[in-house]
C-alpha atoms as a PDB file:
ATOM      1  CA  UNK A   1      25.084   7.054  13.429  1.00  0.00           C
ATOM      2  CA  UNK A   2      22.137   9.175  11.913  1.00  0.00           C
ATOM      3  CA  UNK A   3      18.686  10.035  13.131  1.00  0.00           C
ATOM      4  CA  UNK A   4      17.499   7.715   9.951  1.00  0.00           C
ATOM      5  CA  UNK A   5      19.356   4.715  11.459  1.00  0.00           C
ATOM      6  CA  UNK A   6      18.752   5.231  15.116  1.00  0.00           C
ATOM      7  CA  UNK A   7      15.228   5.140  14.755  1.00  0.00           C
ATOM      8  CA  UNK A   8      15.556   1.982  11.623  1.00  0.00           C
ATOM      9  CA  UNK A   9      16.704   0.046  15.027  1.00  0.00           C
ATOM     10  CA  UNK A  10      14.183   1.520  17.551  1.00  0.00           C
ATOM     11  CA  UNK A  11      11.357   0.300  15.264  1.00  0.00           C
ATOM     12  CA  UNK A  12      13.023  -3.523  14.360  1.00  0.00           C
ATOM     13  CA  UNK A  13      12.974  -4.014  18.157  1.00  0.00           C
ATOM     14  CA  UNK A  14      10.753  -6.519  19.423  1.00  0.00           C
ATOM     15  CA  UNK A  15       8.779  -3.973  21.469  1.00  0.00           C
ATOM     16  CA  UNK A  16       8.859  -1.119  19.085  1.00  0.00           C
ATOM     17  CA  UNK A  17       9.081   2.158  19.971  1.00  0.00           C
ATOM     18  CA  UNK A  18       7.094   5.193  21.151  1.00  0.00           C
ATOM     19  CA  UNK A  19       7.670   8.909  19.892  1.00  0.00           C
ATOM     20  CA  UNK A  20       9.172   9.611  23.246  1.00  0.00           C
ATOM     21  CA  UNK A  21      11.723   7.239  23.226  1.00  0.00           C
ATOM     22  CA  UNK A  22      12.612   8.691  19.692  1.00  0.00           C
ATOM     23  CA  UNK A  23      12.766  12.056  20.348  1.00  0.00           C
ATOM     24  CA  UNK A  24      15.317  11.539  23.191  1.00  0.00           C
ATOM     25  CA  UNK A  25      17.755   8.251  21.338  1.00  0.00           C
ATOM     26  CA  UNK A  26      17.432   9.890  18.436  1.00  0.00           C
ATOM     27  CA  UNK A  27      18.124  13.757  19.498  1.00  0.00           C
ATOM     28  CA  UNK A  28      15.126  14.366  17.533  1.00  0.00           C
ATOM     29  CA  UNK A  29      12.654  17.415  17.577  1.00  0.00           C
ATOM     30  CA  UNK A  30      10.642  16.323  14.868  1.00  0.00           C
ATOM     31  CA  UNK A  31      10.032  12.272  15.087  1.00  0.00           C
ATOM     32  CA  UNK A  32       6.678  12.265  12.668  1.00  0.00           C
ATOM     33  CA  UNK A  33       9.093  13.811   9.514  1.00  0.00           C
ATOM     34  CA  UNK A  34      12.294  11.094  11.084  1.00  0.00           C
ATOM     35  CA  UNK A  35       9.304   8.233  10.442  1.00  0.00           C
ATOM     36  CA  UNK A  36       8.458   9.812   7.594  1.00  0.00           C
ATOM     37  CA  UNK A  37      11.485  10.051   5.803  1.00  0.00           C
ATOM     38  CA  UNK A  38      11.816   6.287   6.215  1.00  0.00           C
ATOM     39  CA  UNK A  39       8.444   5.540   5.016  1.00  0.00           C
ATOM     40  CA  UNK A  40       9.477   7.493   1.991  1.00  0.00           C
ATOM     41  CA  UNK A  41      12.678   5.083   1.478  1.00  0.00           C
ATOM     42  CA  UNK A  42      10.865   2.358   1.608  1.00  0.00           C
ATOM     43  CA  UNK A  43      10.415   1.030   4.782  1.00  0.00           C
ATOM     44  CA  UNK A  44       6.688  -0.190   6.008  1.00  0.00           C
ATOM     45  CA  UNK A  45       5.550   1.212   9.475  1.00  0.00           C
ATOM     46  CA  UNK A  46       2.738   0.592  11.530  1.00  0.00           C
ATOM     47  CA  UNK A  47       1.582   1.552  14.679  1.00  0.00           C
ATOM     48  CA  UNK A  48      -0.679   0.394  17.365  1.00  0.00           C
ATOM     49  CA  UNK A  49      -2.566   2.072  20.141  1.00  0.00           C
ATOM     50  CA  UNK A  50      -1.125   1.378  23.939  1.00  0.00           C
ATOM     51  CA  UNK A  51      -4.208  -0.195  25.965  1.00  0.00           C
ATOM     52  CA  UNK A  52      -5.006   2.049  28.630  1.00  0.00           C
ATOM     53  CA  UNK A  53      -2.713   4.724  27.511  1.00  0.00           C
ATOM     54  CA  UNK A  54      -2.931   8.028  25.306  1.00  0.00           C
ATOM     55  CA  UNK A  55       0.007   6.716  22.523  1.00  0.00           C
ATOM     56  CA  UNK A  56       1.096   4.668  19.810  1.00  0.00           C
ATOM     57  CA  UNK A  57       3.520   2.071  19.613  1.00  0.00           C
ATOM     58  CA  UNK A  58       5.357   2.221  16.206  1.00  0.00           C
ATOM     59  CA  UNK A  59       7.069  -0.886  14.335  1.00  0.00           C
ATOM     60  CA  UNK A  60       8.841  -1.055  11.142  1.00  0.00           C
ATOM     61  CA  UNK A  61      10.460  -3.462   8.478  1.00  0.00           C
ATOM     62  CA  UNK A  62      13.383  -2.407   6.058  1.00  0.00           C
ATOM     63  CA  UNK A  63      12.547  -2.594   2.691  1.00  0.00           C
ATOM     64  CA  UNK A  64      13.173  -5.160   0.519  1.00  0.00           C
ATOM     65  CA  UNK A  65      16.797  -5.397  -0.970  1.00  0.00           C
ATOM     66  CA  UNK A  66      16.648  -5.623  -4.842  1.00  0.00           C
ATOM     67  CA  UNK A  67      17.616  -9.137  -6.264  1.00  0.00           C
ATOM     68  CA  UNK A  68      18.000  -8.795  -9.632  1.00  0.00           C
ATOM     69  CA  UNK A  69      20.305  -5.026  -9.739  1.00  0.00           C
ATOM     70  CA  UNK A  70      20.361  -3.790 -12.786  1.00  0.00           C
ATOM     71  CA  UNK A  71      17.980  -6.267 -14.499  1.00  0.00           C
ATOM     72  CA  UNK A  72      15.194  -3.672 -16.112  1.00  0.00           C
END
């Protein structure tokens, strides 16, 4: 499983995920360029400050699959 897909589940979980948690499930050293990469294929990401805390929590949705393929 890549980086890319680790963190595509992290962030579809119900209560998201911090960049902790993705640098160590994901093996990760950079986790701002792993969200970015998805961002740039498509997928939208937000995040949301942890009351009381110094972090973000980060949550994502896939992109959109294509319905009409092909059909320019």
């Amino acid at each position: 499983m890549t980086q890319a897909s680790k963190l595509g589940k992290l962030l579809q979980r119900r209560q998201g995920v911090t960049m902790f948690e993705v640098c160590i499930v994901c093996g990760s050293v950079s986790p701002s360029r792993r969200l970015s990469d998805l961002r740039d294929a498509g997928w939208t990401i937000t995040k949301k400050k942890v009351e009381g805390k110094n972090y973000h929590r980060f949550y994502g949705k896939p992109p959109k699959k294509q319905q009409m393929k092909g059909l320019v």
